[in-house]
C-alpha atoms as a PDB file:
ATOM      1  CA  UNK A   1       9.583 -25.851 -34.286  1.00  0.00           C
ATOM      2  CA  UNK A   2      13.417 -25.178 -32.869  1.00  0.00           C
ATOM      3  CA  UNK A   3      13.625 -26.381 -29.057  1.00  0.00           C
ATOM      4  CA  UNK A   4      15.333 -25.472 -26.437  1.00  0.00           C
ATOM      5  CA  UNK A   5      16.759 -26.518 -22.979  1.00  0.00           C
ATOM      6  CA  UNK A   6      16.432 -24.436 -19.756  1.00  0.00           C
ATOM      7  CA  UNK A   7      17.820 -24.959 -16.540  1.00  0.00           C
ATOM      8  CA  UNK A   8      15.593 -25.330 -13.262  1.00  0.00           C
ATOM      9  CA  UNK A   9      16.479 -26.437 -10.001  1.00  0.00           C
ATOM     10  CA  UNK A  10      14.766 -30.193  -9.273  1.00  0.00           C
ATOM     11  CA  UNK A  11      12.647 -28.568  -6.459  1.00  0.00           C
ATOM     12  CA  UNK A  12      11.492 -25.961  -8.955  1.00  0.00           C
ATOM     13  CA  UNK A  13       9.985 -28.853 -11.671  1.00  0.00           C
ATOM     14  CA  UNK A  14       8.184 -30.765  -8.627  1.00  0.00           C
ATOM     15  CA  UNK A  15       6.331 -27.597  -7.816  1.00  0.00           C
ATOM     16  CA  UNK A  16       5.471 -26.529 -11.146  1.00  0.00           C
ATOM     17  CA  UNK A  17       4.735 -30.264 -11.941  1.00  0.00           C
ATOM     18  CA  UNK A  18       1.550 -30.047  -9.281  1.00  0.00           C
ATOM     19  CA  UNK A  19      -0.266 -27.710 -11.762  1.00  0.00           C
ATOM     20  CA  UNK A  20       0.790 -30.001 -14.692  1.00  0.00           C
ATOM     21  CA  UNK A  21      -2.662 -31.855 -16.082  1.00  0.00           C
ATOM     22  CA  UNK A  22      -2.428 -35.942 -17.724  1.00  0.00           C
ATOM     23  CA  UNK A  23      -0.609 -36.039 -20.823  1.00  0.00           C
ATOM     24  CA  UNK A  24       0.391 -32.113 -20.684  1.00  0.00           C
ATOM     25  CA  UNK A  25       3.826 -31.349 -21.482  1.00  0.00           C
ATOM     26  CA  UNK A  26       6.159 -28.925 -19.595  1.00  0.00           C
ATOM     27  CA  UNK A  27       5.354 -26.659 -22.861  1.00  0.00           C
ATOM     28  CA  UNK A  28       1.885 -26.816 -22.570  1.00  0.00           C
ATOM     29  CA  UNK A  29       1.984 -26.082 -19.009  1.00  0.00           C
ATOM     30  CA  UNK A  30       3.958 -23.558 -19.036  1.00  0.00           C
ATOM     31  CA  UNK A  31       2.684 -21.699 -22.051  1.00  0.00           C
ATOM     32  CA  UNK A  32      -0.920 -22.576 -20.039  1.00  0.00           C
ATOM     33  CA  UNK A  33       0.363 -20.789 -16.860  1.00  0.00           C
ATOM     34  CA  UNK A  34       2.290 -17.910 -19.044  1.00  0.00           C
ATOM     35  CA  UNK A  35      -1.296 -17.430 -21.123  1.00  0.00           C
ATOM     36  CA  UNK A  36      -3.437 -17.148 -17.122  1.00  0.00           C
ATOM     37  CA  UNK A  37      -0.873 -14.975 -15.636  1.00  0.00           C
ATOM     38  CA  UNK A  38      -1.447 -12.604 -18.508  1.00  0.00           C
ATOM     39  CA  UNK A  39      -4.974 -12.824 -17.927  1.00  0.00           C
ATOM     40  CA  UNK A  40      -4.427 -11.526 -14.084  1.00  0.00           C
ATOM     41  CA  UNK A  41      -2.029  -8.891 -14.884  1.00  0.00           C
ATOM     42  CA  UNK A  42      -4.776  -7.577 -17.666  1.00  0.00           C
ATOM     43  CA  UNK A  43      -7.296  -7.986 -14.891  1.00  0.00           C
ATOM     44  CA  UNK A  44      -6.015  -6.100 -12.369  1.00  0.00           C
ATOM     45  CA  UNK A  45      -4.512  -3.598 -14.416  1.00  0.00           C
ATOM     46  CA  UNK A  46      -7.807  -2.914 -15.784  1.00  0.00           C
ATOM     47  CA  UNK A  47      -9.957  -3.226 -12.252  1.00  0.00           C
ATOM     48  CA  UNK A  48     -11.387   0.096 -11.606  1.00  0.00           C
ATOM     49  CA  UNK A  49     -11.941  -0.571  -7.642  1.00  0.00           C
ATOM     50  CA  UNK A  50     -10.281   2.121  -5.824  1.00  0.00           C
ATOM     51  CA  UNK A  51      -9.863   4.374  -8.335  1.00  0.00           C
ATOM     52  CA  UNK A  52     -10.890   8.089  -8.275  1.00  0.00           C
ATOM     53  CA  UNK A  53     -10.326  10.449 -11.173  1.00  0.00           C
ATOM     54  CA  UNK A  54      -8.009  12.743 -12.294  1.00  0.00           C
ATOM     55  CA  UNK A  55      -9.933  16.027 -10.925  1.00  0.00           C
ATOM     56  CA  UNK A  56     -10.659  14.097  -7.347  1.00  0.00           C
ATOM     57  CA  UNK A  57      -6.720  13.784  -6.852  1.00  0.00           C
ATOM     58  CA  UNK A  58      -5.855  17.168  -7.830  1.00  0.00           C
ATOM     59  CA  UNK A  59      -9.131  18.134  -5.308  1.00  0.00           C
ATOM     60  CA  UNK A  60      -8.043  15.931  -2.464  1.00  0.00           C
ATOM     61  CA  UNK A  61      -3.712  16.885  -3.039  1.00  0.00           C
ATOM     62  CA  UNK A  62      -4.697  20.595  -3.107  1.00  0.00           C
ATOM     63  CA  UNK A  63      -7.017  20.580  -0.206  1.00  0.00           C
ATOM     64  CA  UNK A  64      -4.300  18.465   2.115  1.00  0.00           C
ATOM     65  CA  UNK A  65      -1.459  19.335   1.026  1.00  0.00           C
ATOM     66  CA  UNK A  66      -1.674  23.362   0.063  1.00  0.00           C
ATOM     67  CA  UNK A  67      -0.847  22.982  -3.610  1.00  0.00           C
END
């Protein structure tokens, strides 16, 4: 495996390092915290609350807005 060095500002590693478990590396953190935030964005991309179809937005723009 080829590794790499990135640059963070000190105050950036002490917050990220609150999330860090025993023995995790800064790898396995953030890969761990990359791998949950793409749970979320799949979440709420796929949450259906609020939604209305297709045919109730063309209803509700033509009735409001004279389309």
């Amino acid at each position: 495996m080829v590794k790499t060095t990135i640059s963070i500002q000190k105050s950036t590693k002490m917050k990220i390092s609150e999330f860090k478990l025993p023995n995790e590396t800064y790898d396995e953190l953030l890969l761990r915290l990359y791998e949950n935030a793409c749970k979320r964005q799949l979440e709420f991309l796929n949450d259906r609350t609020n939604c209305v179809t297709l045919d109730e937005a063309r209803d509700y723009f033509k009735s409001n807005y004279n389309c």
